[in-house]
Protein backbone atom coordinates (compact mmCIF):
# COMPACT_ATOMS: atom_id res chain seq x y z
CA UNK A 1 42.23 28.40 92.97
CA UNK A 2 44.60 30.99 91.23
CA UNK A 3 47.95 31.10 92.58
CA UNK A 4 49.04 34.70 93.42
CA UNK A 5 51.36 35.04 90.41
CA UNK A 6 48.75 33.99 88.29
CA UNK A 7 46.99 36.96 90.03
CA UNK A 8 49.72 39.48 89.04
CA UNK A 9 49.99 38.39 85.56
CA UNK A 10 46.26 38.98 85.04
CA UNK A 11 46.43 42.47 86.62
CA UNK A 12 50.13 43.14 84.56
CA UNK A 13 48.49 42.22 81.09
CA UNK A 14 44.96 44.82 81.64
CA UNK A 15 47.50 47.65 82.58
CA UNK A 16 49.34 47.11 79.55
CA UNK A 17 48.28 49.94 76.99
CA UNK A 18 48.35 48.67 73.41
CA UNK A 19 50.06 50.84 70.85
CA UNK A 20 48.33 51.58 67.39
CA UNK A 21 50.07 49.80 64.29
CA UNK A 22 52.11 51.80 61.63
CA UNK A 23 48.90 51.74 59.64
CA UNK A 24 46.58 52.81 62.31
CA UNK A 25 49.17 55.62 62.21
CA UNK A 26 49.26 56.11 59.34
CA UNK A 27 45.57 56.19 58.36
CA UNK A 28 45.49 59.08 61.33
CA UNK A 29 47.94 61.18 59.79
CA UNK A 30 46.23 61.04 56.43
CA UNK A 31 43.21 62.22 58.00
CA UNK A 32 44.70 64.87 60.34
CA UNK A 33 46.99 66.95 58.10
CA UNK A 34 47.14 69.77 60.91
CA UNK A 35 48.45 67.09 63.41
CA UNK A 36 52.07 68.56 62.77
CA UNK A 37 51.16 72.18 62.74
CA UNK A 38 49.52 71.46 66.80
CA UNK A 39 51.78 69.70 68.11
CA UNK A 40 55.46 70.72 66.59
CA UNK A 41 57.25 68.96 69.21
CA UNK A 42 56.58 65.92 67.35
CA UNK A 43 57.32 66.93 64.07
CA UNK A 44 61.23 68.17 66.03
CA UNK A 45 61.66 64.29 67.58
CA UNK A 46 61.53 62.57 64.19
CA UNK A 47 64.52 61.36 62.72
CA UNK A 48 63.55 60.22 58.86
CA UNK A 49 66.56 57.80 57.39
CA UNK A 50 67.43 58.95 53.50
CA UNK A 51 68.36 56.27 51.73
CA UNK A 52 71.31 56.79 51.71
CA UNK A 53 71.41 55.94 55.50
CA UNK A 54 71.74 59.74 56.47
CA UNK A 55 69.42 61.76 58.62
CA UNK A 56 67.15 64.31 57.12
CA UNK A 57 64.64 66.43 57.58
CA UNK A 58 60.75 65.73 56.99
CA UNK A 59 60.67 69.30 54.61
CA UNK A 60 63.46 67.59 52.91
CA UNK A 61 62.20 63.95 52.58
CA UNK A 62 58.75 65.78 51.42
CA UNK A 63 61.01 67.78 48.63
CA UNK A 64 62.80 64.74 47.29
CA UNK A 65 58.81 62.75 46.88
CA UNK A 66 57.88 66.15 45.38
CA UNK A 67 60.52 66.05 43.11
CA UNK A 68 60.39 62.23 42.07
CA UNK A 69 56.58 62.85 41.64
CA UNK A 70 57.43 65.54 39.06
CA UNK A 71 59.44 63.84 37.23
CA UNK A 72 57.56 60.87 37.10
CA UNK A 73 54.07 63.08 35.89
CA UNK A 74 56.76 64.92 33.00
CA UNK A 75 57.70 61.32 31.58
CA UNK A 76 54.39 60.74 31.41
CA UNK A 77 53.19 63.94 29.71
CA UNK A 78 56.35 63.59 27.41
CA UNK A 79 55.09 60.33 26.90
CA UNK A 80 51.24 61.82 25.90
CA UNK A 81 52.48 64.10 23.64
CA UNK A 82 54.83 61.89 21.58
CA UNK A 83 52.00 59.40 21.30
CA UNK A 84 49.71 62.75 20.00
CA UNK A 85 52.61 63.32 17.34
CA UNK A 86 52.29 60.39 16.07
CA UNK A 87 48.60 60.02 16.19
CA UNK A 88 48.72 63.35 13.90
CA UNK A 89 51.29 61.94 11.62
CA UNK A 90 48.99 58.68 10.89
CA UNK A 91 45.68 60.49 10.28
CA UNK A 92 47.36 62.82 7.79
CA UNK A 93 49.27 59.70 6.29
CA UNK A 94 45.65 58.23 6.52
CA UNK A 95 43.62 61.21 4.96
CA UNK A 96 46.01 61.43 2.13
CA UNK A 97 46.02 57.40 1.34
CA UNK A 98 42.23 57.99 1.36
CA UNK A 99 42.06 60.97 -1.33
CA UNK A 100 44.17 58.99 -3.33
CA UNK A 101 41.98 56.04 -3.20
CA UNK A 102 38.86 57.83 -4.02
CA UNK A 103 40.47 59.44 -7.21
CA UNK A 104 41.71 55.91 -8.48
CA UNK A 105 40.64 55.31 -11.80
CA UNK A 106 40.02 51.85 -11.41
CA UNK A 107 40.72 48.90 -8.50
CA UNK A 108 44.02 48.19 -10.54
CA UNK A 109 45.06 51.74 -9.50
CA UNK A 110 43.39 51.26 -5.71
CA UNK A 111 45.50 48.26 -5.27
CA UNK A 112 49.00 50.24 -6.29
CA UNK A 113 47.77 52.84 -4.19
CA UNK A 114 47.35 51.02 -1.09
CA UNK A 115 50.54 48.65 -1.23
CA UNK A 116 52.93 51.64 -1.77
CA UNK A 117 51.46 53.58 0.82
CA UNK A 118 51.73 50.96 3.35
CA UNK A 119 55.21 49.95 2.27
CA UNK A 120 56.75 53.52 2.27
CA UNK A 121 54.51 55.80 3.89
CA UNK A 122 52.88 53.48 6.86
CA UNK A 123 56.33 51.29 8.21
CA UNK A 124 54.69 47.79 6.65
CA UNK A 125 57.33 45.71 5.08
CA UNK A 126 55.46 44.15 2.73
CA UNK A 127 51.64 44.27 1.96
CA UNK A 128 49.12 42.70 -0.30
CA UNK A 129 45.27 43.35 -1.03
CA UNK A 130 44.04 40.32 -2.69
CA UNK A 131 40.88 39.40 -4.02
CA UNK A 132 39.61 35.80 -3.24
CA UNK A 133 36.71 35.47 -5.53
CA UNK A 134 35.80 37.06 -9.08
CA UNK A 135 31.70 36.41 -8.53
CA UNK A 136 30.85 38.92 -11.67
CA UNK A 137 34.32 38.01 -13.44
CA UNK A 138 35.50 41.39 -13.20
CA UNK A 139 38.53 42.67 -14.61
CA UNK A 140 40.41 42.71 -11.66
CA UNK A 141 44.24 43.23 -11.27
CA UNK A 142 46.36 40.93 -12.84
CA UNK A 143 47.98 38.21 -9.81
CA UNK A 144 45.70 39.59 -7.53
CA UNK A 145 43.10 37.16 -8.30
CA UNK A 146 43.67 34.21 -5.68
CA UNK A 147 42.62 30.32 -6.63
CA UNK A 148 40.42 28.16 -4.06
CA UNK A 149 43.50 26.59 -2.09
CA UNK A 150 44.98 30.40 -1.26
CA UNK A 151 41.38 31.54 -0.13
CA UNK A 152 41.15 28.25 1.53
CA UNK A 153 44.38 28.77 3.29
CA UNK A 154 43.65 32.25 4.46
CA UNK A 155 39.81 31.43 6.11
CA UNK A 156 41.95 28.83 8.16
CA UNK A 157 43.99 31.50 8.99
CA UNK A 158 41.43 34.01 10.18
CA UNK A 159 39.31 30.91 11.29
CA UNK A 160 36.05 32.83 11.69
CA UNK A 161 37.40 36.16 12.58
CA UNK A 162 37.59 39.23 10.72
CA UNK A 163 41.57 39.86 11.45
CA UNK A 164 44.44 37.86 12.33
CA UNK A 165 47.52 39.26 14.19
CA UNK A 166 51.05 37.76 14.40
CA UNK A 167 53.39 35.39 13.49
CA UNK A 168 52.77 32.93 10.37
CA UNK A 169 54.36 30.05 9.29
CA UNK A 170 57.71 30.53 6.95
CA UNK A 171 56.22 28.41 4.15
CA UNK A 172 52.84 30.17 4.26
CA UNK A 173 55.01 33.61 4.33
CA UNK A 174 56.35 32.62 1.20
CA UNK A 175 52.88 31.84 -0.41
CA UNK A 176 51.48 34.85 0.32
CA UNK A 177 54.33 37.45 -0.40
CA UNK A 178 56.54 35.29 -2.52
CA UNK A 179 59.56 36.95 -0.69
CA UNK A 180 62.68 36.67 1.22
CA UNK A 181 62.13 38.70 3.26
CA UNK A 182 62.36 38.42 7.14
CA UNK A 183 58.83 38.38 8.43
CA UNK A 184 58.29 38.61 12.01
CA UNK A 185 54.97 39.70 12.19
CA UNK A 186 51.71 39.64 10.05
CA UNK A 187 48.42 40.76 9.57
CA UNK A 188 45.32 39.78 7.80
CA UNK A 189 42.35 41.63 7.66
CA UNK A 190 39.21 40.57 5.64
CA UNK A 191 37.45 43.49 3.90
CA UNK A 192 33.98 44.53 4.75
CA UNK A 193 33.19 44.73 0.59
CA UNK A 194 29.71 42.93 -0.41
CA UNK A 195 30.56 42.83 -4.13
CA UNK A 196 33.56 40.51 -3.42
CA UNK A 197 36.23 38.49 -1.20
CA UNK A 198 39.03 40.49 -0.20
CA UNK A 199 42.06 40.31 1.75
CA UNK A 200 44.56 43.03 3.00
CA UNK A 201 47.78 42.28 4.30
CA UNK A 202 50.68 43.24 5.70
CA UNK A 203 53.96 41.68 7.00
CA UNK A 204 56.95 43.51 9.11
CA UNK A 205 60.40 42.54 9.77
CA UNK A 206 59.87 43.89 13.43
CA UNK A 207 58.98 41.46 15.77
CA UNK A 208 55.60 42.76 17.82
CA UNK A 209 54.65 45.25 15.04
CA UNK A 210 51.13 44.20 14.45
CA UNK A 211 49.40 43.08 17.78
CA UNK A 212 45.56 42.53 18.65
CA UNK A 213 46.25 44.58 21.75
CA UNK A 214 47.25 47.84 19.86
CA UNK A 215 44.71 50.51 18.90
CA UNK A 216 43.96 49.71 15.40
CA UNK A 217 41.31 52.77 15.28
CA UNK A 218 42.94 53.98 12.04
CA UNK A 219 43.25 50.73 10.75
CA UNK A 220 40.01 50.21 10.78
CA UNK A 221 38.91 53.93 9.31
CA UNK A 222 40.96 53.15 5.96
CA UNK A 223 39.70 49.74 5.37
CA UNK A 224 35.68 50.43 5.87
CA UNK A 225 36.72 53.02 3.36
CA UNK A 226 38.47 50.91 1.37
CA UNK A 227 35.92 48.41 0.99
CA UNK A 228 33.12 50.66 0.38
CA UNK A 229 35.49 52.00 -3.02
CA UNK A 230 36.06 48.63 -3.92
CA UNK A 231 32.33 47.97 -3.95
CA UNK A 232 31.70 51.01 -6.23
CA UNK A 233 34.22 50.66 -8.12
CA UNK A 234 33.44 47.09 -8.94
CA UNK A 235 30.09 47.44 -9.45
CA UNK A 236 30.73 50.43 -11.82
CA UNK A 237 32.11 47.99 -14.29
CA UNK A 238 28.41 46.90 -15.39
């Protein structure tokens, strides 16, 4: 049989009311924008801590998110148009490398075209379009002709994939650039030509310069171009 405090606990714990969490609250608010504007008494009892550790008011606390949000969407616009600069800058750089191209007189004049505007017009420190096969013994550029164990070193490289971003080896920067200088970062794309093998590639001195997660959208627009001159040019020389 219950004992009588037993009794009185029972009845003390179904009159206690339970009070809504801060989320409950805050859910409510969310959904009740107007609950202020009823019942201003409320809105007059709250005391919102700055945090600083002074008192303010809710009109100010709501100015100073205002103003962080502001600031916050500005950085990012700032941020959009910068990247919309230089999105202009590379499609001209882009559009004029292309016209270039397409007036070359010959793949010897392609392939000066391309490395120097890379080098000084695109930020690559170095950069090399090689050709790994000769099928129709073509007169191609002179060193730009690679031998079995190069071609075979770069398909290990790309090991089945059209592109290869990032770091290489020292001695394998050295094979393919025959240079001092400090690479960081490389990359190797295979052409899409169907008259021949060939190879662009470039090498930077800053460390994260050539990625697989960065848009390579224009990358891609000048060498399908690319290719498709080679192959004309090429098979012009019947």
């Amino acid at each position: 049989m219950p004992s009588f405090m037993t009794n009185m606990k029972s009845k003390f714990e179904k009159n206690i009311i339970s009070l809504p969490s801060d989320e409950e609250v805050r859910k409510f608010l969310i959904l009740n924008p107007d609950f202020f504007i009823k019942y201003p008494d409320v809105l007059n009892s709250l005391n919102i801590i700055h945090e600083s550790g002074a008192a303010v008011s809710l009109i100010q606390r709501q100015v100073d998110i205002l103003r962080s949000n502001f600031q916050s969407n500005n950085e990012y616009l700032n941020s959009l148009l910068e990247i919309a600069k230089k999105n202009e800058l590379l499609l001209d750089l882009s559009k004029q490398l292309i016209s270039e191209i397409i007036n070359a007189e010959d793949i010897q004049e392609i392939v000066n075209k391309v490395e120097d505007s890379f080098v000084n017009k695109l930020g690559a420190t170095e950069c090399k379009l090689f050709f790994l096969e000769n099928t129709k013994e073509r007169k191609l550029p002179q060193g730009r002709i690679k031998d079995e164990k190069f071609s075979r070193l770069i398909r290990e490289i790309l090991n089945k994939k059209p592109r290869f971003f990032g770091r290489l080896e020292k001695p394998t920067i050295k094979q393919i650039f025959k240079t001092k200088s400090l690479i960081q970062d490389s990359s190797i794309i295979k052409l899409n030509c169907v008259s021949t093998t060939a190879v662009l590639i470039f090498g930077s001195d800053i460390e994260g310069k050539y990625s697989k997660d960065k848009d390579t959208i224009f990358l891609d627009f000048i060498t399908d171009i690319l290719s498709k001159i080679i192959d004309k040019k090429y098979l012009d020389a019947d």
